[in-house]
N, C-alpha and C. Protein backbone atom coordinates (compact mmCIF):
# COMPACT_ATOMS: atom_id res chain seq x y z
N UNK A 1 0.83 -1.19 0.00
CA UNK A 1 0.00 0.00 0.00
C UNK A 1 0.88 1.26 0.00
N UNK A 2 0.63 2.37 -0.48
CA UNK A 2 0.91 3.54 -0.55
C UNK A 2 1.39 3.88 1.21
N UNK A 3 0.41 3.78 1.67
CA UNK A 3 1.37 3.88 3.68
C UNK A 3 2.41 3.63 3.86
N UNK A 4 2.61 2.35 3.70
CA UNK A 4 4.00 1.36 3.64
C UNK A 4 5.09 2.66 3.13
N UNK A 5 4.73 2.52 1.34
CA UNK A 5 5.74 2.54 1.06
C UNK A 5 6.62 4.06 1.33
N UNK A 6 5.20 4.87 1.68
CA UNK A 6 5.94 6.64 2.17
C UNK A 6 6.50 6.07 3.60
N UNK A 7 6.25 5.27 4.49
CA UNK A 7 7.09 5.26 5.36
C UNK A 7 8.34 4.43 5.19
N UNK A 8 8.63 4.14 4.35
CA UNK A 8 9.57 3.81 4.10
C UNK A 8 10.95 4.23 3.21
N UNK A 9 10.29 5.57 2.60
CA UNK A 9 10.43 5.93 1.57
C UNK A 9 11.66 7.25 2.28
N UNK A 10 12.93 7.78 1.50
CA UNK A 10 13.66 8.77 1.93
C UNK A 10 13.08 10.02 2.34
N UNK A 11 13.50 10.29 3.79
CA UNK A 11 12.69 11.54 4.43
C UNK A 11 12.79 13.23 4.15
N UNK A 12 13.89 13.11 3.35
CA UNK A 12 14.33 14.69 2.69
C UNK A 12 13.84 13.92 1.34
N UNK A 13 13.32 13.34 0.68
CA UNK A 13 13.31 13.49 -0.60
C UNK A 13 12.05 13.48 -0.69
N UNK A 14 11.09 13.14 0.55
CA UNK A 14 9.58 13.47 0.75
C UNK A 14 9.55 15.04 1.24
N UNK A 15 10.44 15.34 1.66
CA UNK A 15 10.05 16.73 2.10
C UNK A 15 10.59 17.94 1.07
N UNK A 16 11.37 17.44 0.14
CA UNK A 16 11.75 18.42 -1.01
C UNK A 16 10.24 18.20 -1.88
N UNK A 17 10.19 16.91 -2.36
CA UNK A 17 8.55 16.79 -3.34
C UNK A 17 7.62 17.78 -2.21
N UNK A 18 7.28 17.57 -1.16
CA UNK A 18 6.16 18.22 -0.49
C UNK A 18 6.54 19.94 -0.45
N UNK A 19 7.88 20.00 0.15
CA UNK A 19 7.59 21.46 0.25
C UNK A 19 7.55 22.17 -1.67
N UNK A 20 8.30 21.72 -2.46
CA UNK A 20 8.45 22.60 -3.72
C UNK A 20 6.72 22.24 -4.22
N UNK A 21 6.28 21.45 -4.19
CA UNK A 21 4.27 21.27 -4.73
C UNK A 21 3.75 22.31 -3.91
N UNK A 22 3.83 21.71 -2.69
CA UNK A 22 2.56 22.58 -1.51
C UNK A 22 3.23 24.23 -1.71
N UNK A 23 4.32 24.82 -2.18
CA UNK A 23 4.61 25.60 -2.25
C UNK A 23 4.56 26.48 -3.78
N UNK A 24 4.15 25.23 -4.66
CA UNK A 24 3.83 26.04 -6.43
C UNK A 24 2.31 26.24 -6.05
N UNK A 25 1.67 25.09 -5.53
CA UNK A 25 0.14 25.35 -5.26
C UNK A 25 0.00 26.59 -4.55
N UNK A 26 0.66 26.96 -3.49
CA UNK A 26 -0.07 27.96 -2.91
C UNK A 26 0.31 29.04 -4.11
N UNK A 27 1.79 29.16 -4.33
CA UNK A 27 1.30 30.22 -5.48
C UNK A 27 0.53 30.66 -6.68
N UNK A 28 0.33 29.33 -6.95
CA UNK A 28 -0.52 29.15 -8.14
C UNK A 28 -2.47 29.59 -7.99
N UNK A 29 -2.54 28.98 -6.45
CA UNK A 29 -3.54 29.73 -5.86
C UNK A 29 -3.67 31.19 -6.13
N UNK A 30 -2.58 31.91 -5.80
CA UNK A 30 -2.60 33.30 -5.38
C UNK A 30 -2.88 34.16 -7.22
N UNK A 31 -1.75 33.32 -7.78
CA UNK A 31 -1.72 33.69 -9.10
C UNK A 31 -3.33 33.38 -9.92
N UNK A 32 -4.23 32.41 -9.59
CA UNK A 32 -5.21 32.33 -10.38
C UNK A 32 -6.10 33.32 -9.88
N UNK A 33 -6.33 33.83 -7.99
CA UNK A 33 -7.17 34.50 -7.46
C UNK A 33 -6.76 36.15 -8.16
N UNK A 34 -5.71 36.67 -8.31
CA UNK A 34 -5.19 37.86 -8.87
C UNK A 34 -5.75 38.07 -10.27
N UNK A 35 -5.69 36.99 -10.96
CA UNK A 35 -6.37 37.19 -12.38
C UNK A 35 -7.65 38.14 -12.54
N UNK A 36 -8.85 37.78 -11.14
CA UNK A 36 -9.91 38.15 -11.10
C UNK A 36 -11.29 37.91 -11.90
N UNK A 37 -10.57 36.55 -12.30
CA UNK A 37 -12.22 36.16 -12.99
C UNK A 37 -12.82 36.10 -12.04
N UNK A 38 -14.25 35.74 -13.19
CA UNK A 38 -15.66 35.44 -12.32
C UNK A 38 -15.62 34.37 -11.95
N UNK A 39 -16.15 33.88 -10.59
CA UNK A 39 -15.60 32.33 -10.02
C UNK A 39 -16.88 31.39 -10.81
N UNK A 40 -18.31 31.92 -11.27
CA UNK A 40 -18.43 31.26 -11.80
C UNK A 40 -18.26 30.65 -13.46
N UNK A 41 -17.44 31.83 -13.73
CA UNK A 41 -16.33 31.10 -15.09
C UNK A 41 -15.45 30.08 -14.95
N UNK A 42 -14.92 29.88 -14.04
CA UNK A 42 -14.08 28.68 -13.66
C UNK A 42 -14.43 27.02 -14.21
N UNK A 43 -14.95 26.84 -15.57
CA UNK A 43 -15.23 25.65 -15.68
C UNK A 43 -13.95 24.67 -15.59
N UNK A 44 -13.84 23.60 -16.23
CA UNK A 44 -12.69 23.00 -16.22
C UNK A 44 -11.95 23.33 -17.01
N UNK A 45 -12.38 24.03 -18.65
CA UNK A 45 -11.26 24.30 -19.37
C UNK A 45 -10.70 25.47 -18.77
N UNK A 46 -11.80 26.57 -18.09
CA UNK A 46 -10.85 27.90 -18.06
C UNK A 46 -9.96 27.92 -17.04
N UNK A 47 -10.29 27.02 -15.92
CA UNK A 47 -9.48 26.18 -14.79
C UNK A 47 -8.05 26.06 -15.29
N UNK A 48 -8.18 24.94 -15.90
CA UNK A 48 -7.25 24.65 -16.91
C UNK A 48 -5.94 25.20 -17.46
N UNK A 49 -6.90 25.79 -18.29
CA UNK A 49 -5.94 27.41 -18.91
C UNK A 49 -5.10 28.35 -17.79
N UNK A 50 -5.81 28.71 -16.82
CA UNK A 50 -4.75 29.46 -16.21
C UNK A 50 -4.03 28.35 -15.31
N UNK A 51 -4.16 27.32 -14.88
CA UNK A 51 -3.15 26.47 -14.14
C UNK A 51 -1.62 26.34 -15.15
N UNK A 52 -2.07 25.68 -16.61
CA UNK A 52 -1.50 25.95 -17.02
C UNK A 52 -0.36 27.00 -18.09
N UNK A 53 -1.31 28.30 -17.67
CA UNK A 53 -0.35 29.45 -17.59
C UNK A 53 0.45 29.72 -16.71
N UNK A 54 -0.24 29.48 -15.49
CA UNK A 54 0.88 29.76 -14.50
C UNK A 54 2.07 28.93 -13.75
N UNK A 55 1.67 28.03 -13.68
CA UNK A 55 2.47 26.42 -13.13
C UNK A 55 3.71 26.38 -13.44
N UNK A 56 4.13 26.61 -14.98
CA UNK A 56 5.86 26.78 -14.70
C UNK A 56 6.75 27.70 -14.05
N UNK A 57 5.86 28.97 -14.13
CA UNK A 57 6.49 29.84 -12.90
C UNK A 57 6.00 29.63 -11.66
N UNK A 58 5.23 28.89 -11.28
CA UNK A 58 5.16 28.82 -9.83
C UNK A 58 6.06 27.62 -9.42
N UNK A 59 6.22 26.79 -10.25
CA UNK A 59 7.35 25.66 -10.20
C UNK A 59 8.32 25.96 -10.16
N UNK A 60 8.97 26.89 -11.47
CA UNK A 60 10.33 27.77 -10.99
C UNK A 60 10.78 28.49 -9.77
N UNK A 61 9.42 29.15 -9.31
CA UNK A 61 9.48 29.84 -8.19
C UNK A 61 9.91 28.61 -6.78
N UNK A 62 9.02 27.77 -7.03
CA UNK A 62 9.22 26.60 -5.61
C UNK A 62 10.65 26.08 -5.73
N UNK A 63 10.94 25.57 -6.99
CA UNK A 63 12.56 25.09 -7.35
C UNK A 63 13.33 26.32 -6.89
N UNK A 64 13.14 27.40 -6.86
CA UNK A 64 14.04 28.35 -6.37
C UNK A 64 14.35 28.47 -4.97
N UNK A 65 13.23 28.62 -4.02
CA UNK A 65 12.49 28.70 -2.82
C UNK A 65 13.56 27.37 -2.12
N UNK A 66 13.20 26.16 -2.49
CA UNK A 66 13.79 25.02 -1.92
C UNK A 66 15.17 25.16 -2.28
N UNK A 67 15.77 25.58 -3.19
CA UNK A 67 17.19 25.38 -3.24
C UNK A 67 17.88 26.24 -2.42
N UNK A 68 17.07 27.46 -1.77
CA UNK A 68 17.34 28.39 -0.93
C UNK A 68 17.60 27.28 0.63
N UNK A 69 16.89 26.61 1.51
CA UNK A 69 16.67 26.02 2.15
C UNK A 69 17.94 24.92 2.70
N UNK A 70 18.21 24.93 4.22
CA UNK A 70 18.83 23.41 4.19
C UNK A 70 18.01 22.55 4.24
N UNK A 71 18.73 21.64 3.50
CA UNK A 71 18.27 20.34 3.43
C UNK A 71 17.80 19.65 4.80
N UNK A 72 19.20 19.65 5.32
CA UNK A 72 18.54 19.38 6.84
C UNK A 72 17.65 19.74 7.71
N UNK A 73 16.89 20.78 7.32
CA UNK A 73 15.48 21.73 8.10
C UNK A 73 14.24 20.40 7.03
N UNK A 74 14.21 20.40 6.10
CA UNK A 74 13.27 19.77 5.49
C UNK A 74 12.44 18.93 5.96
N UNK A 75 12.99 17.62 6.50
CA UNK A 75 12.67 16.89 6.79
C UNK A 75 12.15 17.39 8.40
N UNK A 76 12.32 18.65 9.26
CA UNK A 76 11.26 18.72 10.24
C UNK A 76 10.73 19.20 9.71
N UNK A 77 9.71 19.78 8.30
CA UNK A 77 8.66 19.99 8.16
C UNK A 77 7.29 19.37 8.54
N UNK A 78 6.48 20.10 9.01
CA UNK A 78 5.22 19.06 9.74
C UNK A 78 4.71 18.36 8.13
N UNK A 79 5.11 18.30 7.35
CA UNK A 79 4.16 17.68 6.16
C UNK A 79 5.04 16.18 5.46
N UNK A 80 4.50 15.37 4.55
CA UNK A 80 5.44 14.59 3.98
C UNK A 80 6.00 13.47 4.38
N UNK A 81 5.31 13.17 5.34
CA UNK A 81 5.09 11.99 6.58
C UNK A 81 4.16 11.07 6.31
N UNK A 82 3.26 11.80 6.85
CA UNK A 82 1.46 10.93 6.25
C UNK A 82 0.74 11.20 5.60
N UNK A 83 0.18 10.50 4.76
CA UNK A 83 -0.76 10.24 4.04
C UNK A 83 -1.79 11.28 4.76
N UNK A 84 -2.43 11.64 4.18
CA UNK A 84 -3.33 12.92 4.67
C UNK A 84 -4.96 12.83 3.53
N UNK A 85 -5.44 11.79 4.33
CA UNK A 85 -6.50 11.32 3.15
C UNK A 85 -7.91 12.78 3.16
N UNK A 86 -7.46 13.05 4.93
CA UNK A 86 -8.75 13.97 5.01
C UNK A 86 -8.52 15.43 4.10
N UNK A 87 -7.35 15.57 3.53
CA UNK A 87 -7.43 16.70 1.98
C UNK A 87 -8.28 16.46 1.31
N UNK A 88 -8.31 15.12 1.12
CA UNK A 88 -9.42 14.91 -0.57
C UNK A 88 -10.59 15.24 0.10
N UNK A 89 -11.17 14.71 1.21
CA UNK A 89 -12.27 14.74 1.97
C UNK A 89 -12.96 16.24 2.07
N UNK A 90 -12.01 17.08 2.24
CA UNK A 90 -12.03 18.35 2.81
C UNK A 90 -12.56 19.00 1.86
N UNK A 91 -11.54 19.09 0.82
CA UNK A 91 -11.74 20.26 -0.41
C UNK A 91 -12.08 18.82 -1.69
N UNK A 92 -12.34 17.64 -1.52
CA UNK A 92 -12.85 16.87 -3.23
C UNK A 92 -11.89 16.89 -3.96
N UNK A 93 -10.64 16.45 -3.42
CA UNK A 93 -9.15 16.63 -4.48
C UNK A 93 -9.44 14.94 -4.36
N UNK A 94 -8.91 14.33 -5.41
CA UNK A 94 -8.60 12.14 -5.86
C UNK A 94 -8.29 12.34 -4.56
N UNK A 95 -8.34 11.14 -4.02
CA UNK A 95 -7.84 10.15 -3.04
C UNK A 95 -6.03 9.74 -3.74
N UNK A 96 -6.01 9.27 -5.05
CA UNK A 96 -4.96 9.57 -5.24
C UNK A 96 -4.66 9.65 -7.11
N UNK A 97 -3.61 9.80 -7.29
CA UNK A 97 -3.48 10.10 -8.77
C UNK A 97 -2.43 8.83 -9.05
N UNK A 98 -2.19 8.22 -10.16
CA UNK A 98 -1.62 7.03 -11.25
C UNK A 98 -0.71 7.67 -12.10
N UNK A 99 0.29 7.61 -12.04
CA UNK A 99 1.17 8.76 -13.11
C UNK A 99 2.13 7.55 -13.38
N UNK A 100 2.36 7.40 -15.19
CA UNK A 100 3.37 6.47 -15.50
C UNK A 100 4.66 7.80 -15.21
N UNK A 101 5.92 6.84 -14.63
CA UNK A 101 7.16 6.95 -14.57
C UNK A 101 8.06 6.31 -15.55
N UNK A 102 8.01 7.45 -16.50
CA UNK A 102 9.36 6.81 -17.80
C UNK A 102 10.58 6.56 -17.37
N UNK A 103 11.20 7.49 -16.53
CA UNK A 103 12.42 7.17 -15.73
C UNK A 103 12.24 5.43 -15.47
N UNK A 104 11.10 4.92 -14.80
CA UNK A 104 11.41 4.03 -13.92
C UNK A 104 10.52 2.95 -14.51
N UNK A 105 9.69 3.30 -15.62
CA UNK A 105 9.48 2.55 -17.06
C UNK A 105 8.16 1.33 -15.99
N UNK A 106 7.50 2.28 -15.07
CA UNK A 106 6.13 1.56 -13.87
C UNK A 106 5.03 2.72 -13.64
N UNK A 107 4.28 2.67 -13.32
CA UNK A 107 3.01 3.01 -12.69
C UNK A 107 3.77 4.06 -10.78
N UNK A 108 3.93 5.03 -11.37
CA UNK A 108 3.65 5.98 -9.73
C UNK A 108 2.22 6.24 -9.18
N UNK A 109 2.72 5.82 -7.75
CA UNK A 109 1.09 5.86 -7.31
C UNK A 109 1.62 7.57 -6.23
N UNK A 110 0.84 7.95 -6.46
CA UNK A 110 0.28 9.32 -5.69
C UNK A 110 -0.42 9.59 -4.62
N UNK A 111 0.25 9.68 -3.60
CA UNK A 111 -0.81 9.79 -2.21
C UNK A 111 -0.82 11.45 -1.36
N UNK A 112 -2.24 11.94 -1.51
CA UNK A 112 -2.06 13.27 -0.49
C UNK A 112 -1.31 13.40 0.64
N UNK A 113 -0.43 14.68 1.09
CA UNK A 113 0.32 14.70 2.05
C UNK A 113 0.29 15.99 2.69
N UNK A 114 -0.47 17.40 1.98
CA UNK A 114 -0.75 18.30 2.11
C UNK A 114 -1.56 18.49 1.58
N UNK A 115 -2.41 19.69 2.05
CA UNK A 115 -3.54 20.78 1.42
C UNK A 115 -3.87 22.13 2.06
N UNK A 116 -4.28 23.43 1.01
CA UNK A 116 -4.43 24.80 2.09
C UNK A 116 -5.86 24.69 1.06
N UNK A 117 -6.19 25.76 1.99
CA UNK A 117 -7.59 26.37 1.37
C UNK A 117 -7.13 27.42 0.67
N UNK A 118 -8.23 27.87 -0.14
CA UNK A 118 -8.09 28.70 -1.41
C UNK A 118 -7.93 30.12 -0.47
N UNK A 119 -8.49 30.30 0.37
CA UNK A 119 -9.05 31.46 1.29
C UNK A 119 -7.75 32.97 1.41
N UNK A 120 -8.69 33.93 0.83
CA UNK A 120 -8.08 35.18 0.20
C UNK A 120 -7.39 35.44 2.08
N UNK A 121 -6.00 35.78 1.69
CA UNK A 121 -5.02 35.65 2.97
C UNK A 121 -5.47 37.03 3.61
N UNK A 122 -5.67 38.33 3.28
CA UNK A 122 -5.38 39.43 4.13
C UNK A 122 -7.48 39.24 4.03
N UNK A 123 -7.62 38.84 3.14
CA UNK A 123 -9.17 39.06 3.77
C UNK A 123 -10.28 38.66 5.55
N UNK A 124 -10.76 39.45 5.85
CA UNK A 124 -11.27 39.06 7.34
C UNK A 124 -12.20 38.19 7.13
N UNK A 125 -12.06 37.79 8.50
CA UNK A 125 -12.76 36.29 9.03
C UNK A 125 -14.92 36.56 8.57
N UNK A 126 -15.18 37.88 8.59
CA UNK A 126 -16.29 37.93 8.22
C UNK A 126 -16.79 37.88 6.75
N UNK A 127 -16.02 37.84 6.00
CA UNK A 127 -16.25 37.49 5.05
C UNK A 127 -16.70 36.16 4.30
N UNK A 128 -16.50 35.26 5.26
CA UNK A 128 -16.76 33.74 5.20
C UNK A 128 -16.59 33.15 4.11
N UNK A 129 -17.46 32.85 3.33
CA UNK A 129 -17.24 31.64 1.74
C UNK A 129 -16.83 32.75 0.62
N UNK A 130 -17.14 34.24 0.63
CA UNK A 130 -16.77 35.03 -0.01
C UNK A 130 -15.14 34.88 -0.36
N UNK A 131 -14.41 35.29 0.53
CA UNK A 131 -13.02 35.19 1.11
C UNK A 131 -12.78 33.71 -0.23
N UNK A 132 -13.30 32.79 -0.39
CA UNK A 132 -12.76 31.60 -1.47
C UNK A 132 -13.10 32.30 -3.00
N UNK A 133 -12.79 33.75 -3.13
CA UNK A 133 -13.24 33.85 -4.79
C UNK A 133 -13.28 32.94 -5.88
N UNK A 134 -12.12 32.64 -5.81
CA UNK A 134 -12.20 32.25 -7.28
C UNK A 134 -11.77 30.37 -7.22
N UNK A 135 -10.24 29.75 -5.80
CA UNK A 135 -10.14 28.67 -5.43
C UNK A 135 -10.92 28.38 -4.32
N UNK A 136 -11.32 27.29 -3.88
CA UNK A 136 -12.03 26.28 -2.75
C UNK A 136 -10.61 25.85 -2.39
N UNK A 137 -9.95 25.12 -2.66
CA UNK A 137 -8.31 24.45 -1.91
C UNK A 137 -7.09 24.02 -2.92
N UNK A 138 -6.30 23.39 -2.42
CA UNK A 138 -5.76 22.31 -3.17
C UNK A 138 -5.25 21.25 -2.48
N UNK A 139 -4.58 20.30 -3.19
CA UNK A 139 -4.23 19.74 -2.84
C UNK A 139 -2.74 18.99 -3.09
N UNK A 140 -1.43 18.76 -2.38
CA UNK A 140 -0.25 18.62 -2.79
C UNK A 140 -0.35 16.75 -2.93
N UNK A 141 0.36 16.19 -3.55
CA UNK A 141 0.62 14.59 -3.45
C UNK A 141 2.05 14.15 -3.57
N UNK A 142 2.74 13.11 -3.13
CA UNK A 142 4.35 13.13 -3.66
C UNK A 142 4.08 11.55 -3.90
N UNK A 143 4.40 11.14 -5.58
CA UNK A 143 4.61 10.10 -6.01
C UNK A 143 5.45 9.09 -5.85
N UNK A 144 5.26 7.92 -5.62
CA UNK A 144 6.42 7.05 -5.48
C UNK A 144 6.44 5.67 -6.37
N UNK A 145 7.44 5.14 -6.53
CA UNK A 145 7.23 3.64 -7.76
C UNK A 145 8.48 3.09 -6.19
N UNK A 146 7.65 1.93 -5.86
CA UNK A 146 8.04 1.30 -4.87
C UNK A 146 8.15 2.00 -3.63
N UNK A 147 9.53 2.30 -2.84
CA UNK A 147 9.80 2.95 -2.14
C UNK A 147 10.61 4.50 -2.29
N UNK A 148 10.53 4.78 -3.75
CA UNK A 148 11.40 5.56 -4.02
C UNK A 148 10.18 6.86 -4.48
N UNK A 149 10.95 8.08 -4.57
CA UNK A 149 9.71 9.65 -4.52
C UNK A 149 10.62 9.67 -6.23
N UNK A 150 9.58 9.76 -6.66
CA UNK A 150 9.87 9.82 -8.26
C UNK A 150 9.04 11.37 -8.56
N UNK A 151 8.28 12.17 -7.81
CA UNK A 151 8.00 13.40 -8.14
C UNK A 151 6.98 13.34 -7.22
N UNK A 152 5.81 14.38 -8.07
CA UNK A 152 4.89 15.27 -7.58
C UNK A 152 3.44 15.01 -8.02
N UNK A 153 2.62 15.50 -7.63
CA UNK A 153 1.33 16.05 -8.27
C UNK A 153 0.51 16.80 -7.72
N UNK A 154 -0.40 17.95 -8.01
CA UNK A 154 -1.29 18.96 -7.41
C UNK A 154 -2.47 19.15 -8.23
N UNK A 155 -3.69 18.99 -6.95
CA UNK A 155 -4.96 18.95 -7.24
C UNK A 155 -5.41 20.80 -6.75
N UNK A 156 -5.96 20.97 -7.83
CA UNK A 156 -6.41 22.31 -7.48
C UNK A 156 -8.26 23.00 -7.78
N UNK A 157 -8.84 23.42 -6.75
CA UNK A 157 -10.45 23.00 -6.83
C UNK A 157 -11.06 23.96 -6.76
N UNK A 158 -12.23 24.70 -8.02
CA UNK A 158 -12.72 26.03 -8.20
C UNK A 158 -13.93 26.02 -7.15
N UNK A 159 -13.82 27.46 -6.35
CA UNK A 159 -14.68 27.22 -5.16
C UNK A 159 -16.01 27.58 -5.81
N UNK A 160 -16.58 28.08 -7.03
CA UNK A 160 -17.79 27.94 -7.10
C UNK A 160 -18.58 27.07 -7.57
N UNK A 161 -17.58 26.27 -8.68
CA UNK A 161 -18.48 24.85 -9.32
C UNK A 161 -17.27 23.76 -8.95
N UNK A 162 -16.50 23.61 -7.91
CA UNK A 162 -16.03 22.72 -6.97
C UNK A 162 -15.12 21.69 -8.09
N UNK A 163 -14.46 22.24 -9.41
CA UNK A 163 -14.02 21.78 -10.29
C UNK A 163 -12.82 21.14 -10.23
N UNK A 164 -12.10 19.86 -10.19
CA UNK A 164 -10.43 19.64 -10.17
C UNK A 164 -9.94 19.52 -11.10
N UNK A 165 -8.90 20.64 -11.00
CA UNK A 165 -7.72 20.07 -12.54
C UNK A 165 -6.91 19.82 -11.53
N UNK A 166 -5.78 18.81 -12.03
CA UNK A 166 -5.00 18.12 -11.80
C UNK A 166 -3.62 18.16 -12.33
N UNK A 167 -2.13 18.65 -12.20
CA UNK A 167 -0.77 18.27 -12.72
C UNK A 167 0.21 17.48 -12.36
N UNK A 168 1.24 16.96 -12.71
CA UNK A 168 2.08 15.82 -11.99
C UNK A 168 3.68 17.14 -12.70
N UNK A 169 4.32 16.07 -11.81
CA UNK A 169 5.78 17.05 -12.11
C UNK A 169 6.84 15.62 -11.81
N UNK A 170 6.87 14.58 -12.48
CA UNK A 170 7.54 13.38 -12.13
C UNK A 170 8.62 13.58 -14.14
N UNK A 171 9.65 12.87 -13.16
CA UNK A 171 10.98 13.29 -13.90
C UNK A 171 11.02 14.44 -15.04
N UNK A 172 11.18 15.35 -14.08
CA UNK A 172 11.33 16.46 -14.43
C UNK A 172 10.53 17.41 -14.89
N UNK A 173 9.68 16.81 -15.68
CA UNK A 173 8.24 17.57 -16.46
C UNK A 173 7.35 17.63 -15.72
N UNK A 174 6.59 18.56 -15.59
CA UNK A 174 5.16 18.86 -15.61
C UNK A 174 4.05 18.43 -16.64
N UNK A 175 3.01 18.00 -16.29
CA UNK A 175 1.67 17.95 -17.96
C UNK A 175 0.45 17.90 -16.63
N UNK A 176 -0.13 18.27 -17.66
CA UNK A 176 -1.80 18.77 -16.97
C UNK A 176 -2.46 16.51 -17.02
N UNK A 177 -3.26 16.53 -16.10
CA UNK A 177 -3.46 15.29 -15.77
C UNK A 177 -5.01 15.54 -16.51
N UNK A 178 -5.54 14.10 -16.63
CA UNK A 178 -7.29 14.26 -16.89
C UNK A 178 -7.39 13.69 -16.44
């Protein structure tokens, strides 16, 4: 099972996949809420479209971010440990994602390990479901083929028609998932 094998699996190389995802997602969050569409435009293609406008720079940005970092702090990150099923639960991100690994020429299985809410940061607490313009959450995953972290993937969910697009970032590339 997927449990097993993240606990078994190298503890800085779970916490580099977790922090550089959970860290393109949140920007990628910020970057789709700035756009200022209408949240109920958000279908899946227009979803879509701006994830994948923005995703290589928020990826560049996280690859930057982490290379800043010691290595040795990583692994006390509170994330990248467990399986964190109650994300999907929370915000409706997969339970998990299937991504072939060409590197490793098998099936990566994908298990949640993080998630934030979409929720506009300087906005006040009275604002309630408003405050989610345009995202509802996301969700981070770190892939593995056996015991080994072969990459990434991020679920990301439109808070008015509760929509998921999906990307993986396993050897090296990024591509939009269906």
């Amino acid at each position: 099972m997927f449990t097993d094998a993240i606990a078994s699996a190298d503890p800085l190389q779970l916490a580099v996949a977790t922090a550089r995802t959970s860290y393109a997602l949140y920007l990628l969050d910020g970057a789709i809420e700035s756009e200022g569409v209408a949240p109920e435009s958000l279908d899946e293609v227009a979803l879509s479209m701006l994830v994948e406008r923005h995703l290589p720079w928020a990826l560049e940005q996280a690859d930057a971010w982490v290379a800043t970092m010691d290595p040795a702090l990583l692994p006390a990150l509170p994330m990248g440990y467990i399986v964190r099923y109650e994300c999907a639960d929370e915000f409706g991100c997969p339970y998990s994602h299937k991504i072939w690994s060409r590197s490793k020429q098998r099936w990566a299985v994908c298990g949640p390990n993080d998630c934030g809410d979409g929720r506009c940061k300087p906005c006040p607490e009275w604002f309630g479901s408003l405050a989610n313009l345009a995202v509802k959450g996301w969700c981070s995953y770190v892939c593995i083929v056996d015991a080994e972290v072969v990459g990434s993937a991020g679920t990301i969910i439109s808070s008015f028609r509760g929509v998921p697009v999906s990307f993986s970032y396993i050897d090296g590339e990024w591509k939009m998932l269906k």
